[in-house]
PDB file of N, CA and C in Angstrom:
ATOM      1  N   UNK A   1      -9.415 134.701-108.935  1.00  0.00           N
ATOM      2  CA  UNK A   1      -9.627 134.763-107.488  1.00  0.00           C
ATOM      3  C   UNK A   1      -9.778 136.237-107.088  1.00  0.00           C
ATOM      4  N   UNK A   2     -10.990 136.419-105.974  1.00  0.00           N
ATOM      5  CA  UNK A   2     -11.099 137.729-105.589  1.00  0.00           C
ATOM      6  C   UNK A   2     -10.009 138.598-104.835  1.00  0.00           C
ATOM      7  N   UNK A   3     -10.317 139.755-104.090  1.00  0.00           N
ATOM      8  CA  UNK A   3      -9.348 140.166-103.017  1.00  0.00           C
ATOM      9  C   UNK A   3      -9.531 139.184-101.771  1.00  0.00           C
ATOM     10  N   UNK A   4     -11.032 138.463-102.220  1.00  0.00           N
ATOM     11  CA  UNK A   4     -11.621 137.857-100.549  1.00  0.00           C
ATOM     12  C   UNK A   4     -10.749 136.625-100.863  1.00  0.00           C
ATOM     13  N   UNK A   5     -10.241 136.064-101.409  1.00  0.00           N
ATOM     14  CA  UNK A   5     -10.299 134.342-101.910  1.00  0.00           C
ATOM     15  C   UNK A   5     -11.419 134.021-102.537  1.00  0.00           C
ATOM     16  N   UNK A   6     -12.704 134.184-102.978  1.00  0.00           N
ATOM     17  CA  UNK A   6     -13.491 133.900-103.521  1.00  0.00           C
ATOM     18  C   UNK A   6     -12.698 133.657-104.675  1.00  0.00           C
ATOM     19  N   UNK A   7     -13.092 132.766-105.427  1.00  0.00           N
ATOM     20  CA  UNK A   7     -13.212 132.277-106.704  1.00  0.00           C
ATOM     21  C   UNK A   7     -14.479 132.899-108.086  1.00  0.00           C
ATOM     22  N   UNK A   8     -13.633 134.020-108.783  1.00  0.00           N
ATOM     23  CA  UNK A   8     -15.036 134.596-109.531  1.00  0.00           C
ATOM     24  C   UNK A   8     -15.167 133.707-111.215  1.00  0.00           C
ATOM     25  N   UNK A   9     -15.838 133.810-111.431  1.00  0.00           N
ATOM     26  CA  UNK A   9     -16.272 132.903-112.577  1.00  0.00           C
ATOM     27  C   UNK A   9     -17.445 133.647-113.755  1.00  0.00           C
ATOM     28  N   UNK A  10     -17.170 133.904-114.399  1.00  0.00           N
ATOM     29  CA  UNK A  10     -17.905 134.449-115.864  1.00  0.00           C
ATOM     30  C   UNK A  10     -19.221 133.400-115.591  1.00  0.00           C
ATOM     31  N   UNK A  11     -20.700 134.461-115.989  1.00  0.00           N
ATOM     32  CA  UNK A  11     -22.267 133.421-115.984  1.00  0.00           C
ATOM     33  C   UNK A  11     -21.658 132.113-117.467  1.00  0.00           C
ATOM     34  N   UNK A  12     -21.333 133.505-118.070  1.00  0.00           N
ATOM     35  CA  UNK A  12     -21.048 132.163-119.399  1.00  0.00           C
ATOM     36  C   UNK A  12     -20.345 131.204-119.551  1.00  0.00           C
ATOM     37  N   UNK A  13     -18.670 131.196-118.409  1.00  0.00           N
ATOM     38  CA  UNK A  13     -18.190 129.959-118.445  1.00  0.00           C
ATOM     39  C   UNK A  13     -18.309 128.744-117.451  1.00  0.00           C
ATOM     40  N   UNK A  14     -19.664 129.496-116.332  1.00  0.00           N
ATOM     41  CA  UNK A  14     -20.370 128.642-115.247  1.00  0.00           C
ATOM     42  C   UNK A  14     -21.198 127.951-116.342  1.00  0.00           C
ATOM     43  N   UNK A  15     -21.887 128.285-117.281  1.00  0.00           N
ATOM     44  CA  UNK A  15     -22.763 127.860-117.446  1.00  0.00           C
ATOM     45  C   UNK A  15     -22.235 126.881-118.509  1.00  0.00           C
ATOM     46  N   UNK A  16     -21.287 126.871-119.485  1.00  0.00           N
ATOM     47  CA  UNK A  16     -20.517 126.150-120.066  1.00  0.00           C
ATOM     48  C   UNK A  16     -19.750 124.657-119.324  1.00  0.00           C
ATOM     49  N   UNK A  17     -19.735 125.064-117.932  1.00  0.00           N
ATOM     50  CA  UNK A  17     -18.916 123.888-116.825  1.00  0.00           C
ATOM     51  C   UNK A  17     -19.561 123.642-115.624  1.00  0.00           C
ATOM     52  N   UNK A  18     -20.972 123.557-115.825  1.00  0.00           N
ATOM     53  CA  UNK A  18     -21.716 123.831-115.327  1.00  0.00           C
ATOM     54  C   UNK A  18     -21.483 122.623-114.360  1.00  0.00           C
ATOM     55  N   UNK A  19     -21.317 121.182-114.448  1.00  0.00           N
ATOM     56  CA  UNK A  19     -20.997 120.119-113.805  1.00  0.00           C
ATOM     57  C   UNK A  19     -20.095 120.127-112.996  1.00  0.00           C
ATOM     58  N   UNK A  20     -18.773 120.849-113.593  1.00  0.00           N
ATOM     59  CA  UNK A  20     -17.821 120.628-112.770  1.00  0.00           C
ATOM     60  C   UNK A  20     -17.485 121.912-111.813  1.00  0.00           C
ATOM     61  N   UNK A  21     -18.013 123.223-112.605  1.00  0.00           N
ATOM     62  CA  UNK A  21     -18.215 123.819-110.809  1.00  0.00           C
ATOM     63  C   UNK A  21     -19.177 123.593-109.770  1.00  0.00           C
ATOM     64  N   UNK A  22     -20.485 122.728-109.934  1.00  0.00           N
ATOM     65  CA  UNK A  22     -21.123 122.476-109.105  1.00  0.00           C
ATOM     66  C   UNK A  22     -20.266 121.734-108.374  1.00  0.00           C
ATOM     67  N   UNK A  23     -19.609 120.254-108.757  1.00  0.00           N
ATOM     68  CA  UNK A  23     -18.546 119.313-108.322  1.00  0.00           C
ATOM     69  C   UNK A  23     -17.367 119.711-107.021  1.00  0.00           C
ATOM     70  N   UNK A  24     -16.981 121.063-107.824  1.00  0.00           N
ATOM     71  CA  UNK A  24     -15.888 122.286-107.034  1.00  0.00           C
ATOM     72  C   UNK A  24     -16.414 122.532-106.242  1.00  0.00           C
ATOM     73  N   UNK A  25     -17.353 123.538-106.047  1.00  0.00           N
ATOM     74  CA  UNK A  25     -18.290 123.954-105.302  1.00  0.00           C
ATOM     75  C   UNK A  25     -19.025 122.763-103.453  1.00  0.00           C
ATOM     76  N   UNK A  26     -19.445 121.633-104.186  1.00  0.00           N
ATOM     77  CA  UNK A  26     -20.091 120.211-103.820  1.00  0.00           C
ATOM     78  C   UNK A  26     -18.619 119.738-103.002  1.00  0.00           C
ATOM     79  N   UNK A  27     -17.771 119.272-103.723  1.00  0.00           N
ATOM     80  CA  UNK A  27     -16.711 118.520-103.083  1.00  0.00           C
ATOM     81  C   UNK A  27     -15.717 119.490-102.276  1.00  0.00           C
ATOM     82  N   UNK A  28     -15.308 120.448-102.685  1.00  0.00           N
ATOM     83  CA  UNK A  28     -14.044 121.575-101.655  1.00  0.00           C
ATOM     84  C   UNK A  28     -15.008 122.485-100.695  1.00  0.00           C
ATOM     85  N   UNK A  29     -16.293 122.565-100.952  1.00  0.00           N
ATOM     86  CA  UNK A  29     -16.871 123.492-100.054  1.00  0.00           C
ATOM     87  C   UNK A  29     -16.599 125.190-100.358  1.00  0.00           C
ATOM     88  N   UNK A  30     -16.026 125.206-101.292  1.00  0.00           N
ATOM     89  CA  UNK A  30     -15.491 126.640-102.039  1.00  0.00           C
ATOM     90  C   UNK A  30     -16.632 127.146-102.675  1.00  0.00           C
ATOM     91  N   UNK A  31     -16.886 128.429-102.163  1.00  0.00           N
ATOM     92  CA  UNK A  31     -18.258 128.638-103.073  1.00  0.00           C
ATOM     93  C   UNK A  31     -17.477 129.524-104.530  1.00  0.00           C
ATOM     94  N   UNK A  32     -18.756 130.041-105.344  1.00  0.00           N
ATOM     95  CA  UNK A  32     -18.167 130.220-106.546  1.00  0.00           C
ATOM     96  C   UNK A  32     -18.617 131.812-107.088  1.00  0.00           C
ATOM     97  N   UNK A  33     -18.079 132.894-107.442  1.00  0.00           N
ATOM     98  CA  UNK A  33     -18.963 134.219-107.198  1.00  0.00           C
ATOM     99  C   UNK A  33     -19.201 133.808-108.834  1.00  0.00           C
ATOM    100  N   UNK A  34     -20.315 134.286-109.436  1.00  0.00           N
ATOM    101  CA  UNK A  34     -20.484 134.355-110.567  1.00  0.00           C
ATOM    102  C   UNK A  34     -20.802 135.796-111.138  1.00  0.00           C
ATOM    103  N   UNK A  35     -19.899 135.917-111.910  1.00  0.00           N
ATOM    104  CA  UNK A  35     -20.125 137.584-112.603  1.00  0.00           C
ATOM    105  C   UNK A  35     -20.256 138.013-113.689  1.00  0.00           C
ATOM    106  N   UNK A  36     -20.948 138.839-113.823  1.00  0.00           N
ATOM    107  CA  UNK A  36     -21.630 139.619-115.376  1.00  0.00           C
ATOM    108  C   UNK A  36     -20.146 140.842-115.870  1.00  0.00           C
ATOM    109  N   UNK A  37     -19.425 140.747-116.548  1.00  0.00           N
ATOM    110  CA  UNK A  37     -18.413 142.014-116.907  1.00  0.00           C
ATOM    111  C   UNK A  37     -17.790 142.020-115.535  1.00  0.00           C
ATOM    112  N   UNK A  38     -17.126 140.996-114.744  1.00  0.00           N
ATOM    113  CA  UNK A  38     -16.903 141.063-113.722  1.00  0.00           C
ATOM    114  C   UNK A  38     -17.358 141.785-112.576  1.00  0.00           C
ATOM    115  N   UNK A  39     -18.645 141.745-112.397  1.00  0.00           N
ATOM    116  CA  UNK A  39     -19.434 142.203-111.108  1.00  0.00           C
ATOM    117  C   UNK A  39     -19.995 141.398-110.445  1.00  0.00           C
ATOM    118  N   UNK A  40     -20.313 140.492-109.663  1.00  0.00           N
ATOM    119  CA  UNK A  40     -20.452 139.656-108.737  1.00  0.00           C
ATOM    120  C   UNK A  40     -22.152 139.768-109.216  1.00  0.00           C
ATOM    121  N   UNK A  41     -22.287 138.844-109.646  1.00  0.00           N
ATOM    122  CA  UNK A  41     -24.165 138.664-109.836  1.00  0.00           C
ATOM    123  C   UNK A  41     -24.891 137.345-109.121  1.00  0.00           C
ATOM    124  N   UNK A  42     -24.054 137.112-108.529  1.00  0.00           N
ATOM    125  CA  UNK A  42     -24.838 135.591-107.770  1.00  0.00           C
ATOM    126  C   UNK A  42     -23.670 134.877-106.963  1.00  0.00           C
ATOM    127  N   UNK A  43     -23.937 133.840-105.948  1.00  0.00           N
ATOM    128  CA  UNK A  43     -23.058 133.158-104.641  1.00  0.00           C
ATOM    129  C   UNK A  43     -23.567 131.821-105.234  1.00  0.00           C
ATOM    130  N   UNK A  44     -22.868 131.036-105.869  1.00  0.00           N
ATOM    131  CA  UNK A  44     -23.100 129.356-105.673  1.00  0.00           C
ATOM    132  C   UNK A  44     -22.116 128.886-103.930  1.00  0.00           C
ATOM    133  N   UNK A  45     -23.043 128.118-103.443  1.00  0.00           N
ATOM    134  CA  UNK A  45     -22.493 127.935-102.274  1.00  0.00           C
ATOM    135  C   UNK A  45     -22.945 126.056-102.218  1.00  0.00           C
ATOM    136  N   UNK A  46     -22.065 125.684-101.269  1.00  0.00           N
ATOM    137  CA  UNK A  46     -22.911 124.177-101.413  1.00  0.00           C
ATOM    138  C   UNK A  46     -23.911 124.087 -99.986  1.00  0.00           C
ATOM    139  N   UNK A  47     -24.615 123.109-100.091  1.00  0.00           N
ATOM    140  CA  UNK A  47     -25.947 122.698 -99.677  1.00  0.00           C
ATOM    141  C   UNK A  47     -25.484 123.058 -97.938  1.00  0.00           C
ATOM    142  N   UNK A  48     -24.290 122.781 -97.873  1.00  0.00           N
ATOM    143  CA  UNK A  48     -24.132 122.293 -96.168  1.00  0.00           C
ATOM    144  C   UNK A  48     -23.562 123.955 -95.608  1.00  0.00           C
ATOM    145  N   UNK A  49     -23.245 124.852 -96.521  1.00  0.00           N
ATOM    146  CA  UNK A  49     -23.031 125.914 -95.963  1.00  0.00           C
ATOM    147  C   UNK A  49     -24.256 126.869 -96.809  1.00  0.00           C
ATOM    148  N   UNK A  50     -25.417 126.722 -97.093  1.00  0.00           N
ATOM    149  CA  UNK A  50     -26.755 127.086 -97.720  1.00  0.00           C
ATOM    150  C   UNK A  50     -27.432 126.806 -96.003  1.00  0.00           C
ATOM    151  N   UNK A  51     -27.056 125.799 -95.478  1.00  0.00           N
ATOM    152  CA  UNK A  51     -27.959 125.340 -94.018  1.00  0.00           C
ATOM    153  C   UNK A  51     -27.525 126.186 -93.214  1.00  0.00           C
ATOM    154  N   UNK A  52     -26.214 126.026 -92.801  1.00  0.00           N
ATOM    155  CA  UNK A  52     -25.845 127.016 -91.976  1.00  0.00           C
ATOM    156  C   UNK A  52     -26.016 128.415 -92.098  1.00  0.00           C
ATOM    157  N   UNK A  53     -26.362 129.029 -93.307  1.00  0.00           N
ATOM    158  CA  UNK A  53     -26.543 130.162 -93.185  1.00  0.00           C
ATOM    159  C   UNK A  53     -28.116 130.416 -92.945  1.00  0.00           C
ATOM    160  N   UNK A  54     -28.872 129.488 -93.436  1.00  0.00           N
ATOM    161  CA  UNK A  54     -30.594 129.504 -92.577  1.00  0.00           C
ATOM    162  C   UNK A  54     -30.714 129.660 -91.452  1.00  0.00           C
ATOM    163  N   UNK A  55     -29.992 128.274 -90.953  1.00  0.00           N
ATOM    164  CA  UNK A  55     -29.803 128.467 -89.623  1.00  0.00           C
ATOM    165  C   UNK A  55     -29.174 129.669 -89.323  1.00  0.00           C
ATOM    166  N   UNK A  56     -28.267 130.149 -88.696  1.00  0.00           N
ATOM    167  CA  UNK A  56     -28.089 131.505 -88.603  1.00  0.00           C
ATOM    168  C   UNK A  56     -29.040 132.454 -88.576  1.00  0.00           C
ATOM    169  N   UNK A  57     -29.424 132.535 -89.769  1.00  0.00           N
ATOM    170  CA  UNK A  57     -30.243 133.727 -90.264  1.00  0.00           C
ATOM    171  C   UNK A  57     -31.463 133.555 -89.427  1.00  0.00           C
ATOM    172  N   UNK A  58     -32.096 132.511 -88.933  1.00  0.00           N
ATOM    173  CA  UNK A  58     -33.512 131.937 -88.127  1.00  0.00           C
ATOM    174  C   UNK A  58     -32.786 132.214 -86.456  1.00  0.00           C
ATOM    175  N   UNK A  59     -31.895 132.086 -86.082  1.00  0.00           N
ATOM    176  CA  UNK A  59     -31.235 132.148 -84.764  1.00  0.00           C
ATOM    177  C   UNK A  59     -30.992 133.073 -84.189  1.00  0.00           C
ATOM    178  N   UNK A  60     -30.480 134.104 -85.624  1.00  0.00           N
ATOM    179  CA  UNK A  60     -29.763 135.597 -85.451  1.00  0.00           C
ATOM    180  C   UNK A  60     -31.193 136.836 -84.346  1.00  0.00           C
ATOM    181  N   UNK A  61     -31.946 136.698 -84.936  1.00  0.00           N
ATOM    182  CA  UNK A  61     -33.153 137.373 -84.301  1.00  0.00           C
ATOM    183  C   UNK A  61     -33.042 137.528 -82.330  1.00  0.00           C
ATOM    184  N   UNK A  62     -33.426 135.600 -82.148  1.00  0.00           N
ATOM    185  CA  UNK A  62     -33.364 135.821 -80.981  1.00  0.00           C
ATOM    186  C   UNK A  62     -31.904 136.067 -80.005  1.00  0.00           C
ATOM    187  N   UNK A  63     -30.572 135.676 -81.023  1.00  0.00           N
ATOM    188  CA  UNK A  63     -29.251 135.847 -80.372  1.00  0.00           C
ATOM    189  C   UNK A  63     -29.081 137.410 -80.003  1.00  0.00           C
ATOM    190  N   UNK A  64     -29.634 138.462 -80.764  1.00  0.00           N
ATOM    191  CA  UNK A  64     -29.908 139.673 -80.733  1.00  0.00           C
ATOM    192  C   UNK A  64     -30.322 140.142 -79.645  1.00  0.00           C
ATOM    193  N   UNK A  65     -31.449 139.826 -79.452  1.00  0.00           N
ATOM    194  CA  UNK A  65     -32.564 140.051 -78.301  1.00  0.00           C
ATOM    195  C   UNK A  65     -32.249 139.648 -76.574  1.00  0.00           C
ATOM    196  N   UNK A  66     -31.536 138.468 -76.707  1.00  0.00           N
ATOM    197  CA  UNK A  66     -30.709 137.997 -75.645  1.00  0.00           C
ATOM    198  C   UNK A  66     -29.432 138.801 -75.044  1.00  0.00           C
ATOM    199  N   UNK A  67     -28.914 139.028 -76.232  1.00  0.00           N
ATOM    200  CA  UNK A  67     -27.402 140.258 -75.826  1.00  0.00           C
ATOM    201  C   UNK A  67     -28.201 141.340 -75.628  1.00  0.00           C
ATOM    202  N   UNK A  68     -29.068 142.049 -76.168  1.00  0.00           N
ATOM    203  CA  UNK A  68     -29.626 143.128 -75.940  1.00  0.00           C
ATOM    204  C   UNK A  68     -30.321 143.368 -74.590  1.00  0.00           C
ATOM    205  N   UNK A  69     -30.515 141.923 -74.362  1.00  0.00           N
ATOM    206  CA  UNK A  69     -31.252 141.892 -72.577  1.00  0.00           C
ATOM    207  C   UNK A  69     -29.984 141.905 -71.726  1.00  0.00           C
ATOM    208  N   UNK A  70     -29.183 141.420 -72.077  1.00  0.00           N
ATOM    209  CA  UNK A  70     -27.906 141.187 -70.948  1.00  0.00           C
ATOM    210  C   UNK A  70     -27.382 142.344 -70.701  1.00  0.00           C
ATOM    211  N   UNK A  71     -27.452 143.382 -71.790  1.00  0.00           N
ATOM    212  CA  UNK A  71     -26.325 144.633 -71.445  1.00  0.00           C
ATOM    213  C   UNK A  71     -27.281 145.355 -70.515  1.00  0.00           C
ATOM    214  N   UNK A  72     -28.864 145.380 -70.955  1.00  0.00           N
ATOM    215  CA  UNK A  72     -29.652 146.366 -70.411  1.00  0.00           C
ATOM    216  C   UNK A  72     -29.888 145.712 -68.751  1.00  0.00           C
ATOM    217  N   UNK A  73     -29.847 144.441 -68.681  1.00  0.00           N
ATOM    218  CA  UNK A  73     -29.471 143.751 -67.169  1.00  0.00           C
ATOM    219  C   UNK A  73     -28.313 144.339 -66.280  1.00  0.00           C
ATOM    220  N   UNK A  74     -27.046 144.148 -67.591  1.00  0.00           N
ATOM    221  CA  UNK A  74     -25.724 144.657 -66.411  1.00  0.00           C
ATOM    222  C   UNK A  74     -25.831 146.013 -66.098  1.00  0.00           C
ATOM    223  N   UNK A  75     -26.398 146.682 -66.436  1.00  0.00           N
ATOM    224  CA  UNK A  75     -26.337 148.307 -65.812  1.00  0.00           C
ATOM    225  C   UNK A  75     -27.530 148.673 -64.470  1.00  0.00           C
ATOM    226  N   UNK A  76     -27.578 147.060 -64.239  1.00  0.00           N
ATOM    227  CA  UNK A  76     -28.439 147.388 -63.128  1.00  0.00           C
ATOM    228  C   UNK A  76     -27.099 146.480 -62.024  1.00  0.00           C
ATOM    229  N   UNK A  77     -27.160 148.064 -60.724  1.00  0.00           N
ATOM    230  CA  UNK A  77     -25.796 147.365 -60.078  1.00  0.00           C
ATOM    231  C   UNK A  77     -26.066 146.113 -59.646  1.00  0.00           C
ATOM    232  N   UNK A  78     -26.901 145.577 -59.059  1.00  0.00           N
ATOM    233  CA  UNK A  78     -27.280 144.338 -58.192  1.00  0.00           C
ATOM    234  C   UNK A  78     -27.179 143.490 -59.231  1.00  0.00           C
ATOM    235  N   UNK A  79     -27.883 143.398 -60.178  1.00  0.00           N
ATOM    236  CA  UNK A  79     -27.880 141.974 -60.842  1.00  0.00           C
ATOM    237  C   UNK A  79     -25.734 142.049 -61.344  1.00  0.00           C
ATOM    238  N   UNK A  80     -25.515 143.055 -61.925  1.00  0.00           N
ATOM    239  CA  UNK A  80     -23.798 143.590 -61.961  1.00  0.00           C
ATOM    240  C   UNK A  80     -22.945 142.176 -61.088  1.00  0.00           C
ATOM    241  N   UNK A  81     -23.404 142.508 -59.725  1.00  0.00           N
ATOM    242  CA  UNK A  81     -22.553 142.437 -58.573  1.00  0.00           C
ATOM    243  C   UNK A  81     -22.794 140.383 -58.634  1.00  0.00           C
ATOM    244  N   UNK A  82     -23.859 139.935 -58.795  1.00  0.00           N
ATOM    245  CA  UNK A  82     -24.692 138.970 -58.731  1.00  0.00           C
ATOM    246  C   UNK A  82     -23.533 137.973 -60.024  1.00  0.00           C
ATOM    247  N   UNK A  83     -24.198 138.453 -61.021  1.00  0.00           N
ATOM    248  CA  UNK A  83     -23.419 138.250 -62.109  1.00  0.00           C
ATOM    249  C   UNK A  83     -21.816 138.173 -62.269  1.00  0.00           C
ATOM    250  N   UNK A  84     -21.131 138.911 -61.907  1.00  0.00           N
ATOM    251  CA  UNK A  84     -19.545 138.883 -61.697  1.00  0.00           C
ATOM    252  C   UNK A  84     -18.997 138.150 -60.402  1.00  0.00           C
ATOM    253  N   UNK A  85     -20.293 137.854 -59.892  1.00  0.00           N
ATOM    254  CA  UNK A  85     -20.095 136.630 -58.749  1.00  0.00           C
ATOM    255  C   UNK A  85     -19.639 135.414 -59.491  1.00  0.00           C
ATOM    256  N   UNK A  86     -20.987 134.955 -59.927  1.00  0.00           N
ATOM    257  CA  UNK A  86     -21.165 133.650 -60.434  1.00  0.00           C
ATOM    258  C   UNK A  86     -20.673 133.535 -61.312  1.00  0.00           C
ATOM    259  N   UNK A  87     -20.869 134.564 -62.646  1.00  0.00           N
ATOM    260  CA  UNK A  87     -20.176 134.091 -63.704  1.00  0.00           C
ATOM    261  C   UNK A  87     -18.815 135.209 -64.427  1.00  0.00           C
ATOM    262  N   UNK A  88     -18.007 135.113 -64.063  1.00  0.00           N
ATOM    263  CA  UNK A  88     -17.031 136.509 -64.130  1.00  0.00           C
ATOM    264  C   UNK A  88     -16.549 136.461 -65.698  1.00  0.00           C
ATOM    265  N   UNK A  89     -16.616 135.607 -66.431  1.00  0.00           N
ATOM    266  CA  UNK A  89     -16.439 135.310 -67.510  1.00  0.00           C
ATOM    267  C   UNK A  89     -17.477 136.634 -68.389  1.00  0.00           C
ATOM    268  N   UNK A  90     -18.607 135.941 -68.153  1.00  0.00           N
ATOM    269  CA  UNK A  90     -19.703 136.157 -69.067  1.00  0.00           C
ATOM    270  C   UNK A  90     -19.815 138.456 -68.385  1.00  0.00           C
ATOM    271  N   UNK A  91     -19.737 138.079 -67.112  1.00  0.00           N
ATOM    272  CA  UNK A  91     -19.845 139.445 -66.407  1.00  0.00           C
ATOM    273  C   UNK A  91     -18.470 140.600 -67.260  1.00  0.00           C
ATOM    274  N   UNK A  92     -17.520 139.508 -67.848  1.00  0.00           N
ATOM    275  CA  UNK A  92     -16.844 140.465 -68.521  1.00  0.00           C
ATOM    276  C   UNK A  92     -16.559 140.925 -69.924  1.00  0.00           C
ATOM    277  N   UNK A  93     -17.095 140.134 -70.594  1.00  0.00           N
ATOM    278  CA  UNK A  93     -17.615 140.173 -71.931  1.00  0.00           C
ATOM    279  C   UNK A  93     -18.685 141.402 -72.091  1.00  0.00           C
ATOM    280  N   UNK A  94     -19.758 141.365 -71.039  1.00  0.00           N
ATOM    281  CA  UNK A  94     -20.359 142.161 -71.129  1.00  0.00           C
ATOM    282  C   UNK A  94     -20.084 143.667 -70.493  1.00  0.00           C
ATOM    283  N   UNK A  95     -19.302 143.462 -69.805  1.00  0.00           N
ATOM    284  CA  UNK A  95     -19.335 144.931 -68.929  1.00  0.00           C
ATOM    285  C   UNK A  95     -18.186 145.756 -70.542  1.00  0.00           C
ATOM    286  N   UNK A  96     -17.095 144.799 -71.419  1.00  0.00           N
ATOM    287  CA  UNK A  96     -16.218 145.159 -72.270  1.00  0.00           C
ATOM    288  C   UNK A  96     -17.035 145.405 -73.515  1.00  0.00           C
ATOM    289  N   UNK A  97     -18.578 145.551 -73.180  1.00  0.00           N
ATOM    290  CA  UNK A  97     -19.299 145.236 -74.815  1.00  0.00           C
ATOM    291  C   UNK A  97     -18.826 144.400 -75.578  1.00  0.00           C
ATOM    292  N   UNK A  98     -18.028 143.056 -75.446  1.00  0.00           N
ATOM    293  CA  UNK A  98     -17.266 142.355 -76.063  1.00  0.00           C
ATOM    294  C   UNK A  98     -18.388 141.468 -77.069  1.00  0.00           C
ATOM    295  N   UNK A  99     -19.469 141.693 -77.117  1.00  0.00           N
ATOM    296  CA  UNK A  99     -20.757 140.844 -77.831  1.00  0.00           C
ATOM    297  C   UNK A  99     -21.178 142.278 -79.038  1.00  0.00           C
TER     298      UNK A  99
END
């Protein structure tokens, strides 16, 4: 086991148990680091956290672009004042850079 919790695993004794860490991997949702002389050379991950990270990765772009519009919005006082009206929540996340 890593410092992270990862689980590290030799290519040669993945590839020797090859069934049953996919299984590990498949059934606990634990992904598996696989390493060369113990250096991390590859992420087995299972299918349902392989999606989520697409997703993400396809989402991340415009989630970017959106926070990046909001901060450059709140420094305008009026929309500021508008904003911490209606939504004081969101008006404070942003005024704290909390995004």
């Amino acid at each position: 086991m890593s410092e992270s919790g990862i689980r590290q695993l030799g290519v040669s004794e993945a590839r020797a148990n090859m069934t049953e860490v996919i299984a590990e991997v498949r059934l606990l949702g634990q992904p598996v680091a696989l390493t060369r002389r113990d250096k991390p050379q590859a992420m087995l991950i299972s299918m349902d956290r392989w999606k989520q990270a697409a997703l993400d990765a396809e989402v991340r772009p415009f989630h970017d672009d959106v926070v990046r519009r909001l901060k450059s919005l709140i420094e305008d006082k009026e929309f500021a004042e508008v904003l911490e009206r209606k939504d004081p929540t969101l008006y404070e996340v942003l005024e704290n850079n909390a995004l």
